[in-house]
Protein backbone atom coordinates (compact mmCIF):
# COMPACT_ATOMS: atom_id res chain seq x y z
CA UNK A 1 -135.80 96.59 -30.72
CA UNK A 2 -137.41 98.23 -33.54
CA UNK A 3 -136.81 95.95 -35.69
CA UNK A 4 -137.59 92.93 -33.86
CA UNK A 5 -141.14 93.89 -33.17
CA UNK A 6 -141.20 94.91 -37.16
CA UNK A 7 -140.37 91.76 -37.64
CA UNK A 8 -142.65 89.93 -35.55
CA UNK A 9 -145.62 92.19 -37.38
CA UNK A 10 -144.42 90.90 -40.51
CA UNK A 11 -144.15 87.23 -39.43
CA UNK A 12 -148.25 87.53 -38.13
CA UNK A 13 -148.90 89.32 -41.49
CA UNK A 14 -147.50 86.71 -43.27
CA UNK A 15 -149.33 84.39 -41.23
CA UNK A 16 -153.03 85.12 -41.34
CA UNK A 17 -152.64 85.78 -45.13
CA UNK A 18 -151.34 82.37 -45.45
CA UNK A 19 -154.29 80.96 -42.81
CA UNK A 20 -156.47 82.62 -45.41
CA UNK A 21 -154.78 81.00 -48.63
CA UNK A 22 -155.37 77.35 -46.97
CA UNK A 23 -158.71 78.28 -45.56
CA UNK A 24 -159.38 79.23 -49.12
CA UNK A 25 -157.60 76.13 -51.07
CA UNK A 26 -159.74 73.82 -48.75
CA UNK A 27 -162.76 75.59 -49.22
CA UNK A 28 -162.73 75.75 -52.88
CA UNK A 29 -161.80 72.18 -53.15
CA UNK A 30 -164.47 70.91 -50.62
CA UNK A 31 -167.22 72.34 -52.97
CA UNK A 32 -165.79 71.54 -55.74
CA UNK A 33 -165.46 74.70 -57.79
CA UNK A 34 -161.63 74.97 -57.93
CA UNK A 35 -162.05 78.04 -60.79
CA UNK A 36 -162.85 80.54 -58.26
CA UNK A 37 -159.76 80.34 -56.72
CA UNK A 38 -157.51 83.07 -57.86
CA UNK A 39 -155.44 85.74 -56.27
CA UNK A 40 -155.96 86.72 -53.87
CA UNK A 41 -157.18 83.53 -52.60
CA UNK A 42 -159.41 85.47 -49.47
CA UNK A 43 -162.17 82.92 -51.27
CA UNK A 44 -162.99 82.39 -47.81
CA UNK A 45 -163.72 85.53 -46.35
CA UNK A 46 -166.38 85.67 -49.01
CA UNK A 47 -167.90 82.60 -48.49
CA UNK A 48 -167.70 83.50 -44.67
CA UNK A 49 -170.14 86.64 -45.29
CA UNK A 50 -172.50 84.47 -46.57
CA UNK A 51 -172.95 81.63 -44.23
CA UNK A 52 -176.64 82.23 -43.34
CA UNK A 53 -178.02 82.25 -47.04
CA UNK A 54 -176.44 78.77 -48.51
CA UNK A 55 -177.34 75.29 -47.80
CA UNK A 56 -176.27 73.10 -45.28
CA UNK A 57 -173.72 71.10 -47.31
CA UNK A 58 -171.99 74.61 -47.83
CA UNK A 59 -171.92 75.40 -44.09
CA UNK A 60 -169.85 72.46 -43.21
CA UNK A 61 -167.36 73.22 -45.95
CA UNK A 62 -166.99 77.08 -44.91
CA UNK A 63 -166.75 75.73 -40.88
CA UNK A 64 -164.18 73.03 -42.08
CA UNK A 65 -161.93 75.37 -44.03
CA UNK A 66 -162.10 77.86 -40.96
CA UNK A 67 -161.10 74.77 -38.28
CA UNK A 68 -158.26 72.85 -40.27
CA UNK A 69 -156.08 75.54 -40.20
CA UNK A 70 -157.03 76.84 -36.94
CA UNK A 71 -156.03 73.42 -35.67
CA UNK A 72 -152.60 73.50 -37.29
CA UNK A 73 -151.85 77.02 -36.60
CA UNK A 74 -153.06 75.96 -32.50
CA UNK A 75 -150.64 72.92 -33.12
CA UNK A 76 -147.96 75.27 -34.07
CA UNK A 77 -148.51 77.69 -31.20
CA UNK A 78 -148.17 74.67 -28.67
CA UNK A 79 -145.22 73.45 -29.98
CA UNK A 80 -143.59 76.59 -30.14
CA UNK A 81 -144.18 76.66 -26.34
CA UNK A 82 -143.16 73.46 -25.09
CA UNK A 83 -139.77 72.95 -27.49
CA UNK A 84 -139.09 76.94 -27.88
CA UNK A 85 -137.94 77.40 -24.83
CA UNK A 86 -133.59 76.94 -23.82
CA UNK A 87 -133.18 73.80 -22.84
CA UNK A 88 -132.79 73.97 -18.81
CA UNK A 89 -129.73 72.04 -17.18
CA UNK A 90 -130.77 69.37 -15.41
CA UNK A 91 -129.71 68.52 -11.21
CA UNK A 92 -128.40 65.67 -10.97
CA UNK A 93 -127.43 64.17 -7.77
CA UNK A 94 -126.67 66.13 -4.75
CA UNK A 95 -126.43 69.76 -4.52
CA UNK A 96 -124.73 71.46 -1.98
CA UNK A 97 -123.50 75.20 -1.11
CA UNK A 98 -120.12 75.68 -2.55
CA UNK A 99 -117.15 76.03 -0.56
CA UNK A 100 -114.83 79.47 -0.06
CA UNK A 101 -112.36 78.12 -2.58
CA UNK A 102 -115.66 77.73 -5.55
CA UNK A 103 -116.84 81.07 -4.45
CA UNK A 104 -113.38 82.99 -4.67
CA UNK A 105 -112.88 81.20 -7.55
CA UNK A 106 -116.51 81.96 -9.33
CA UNK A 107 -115.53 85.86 -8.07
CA UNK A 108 -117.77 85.78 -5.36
CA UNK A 109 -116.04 88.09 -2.44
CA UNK A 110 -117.19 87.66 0.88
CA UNK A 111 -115.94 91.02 3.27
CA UNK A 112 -117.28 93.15 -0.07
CA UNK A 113 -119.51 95.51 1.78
CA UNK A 114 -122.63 96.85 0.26
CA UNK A 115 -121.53 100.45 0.74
């Protein structure tokens, strides 16, 4: 158990540093100055804390770089959700209770008493 949820810490570690990297990549490329990207590419968190004092053309870039991989990472998330799931058996055609012979045979006993 232990090491499942270290696991999953590590997986949404590894995550949001790599939502940073691409947040980053796009960023730096959208304004054109590609040599300030360098480890460890958290260009964006920089350019984040200084939203109010650059121009306009800026803004969009820093608001771009934030949504793109928000959208991919919400893309992700919902289709995790709808194909992560076990595949359920399908009914088809008539159900019905079983008979004595299924349940005996599935181990079912009937006169078992509950005490």
């Amino acid at each position: 158990m232990v090491r499942k949820i270290a696991i999953g810490i590590g997986v949404v570690a590894i995550l949001a540093y790599g939502w940073n990297v691409v947040a980053s990549l796009i960023f730096c490329f959208g304004v054109h100055h590609q040599e300030f990207l360098e480890f460890p590419y958290l260009q964006w968190i920089e350019a984040r804390s200084l939203f109010w004092v650059v121009n306009w053309r800026i803004k969009i870039w820093i608001i771009t770089a934030g949504v793109a991989p928000s959208a991919a990472v919400l893309i992700g998330l919902i289709l995790l959700v709808r194909y992560g799931r076990p595949a359920k058996r399908p009914l088809y055609g008539a159900s019905k209770w079983a008979t004595g012979h299924q349940m005996q045979n599935g181990g079912v006993r009937r006169e078992q008493r509950p005490f």
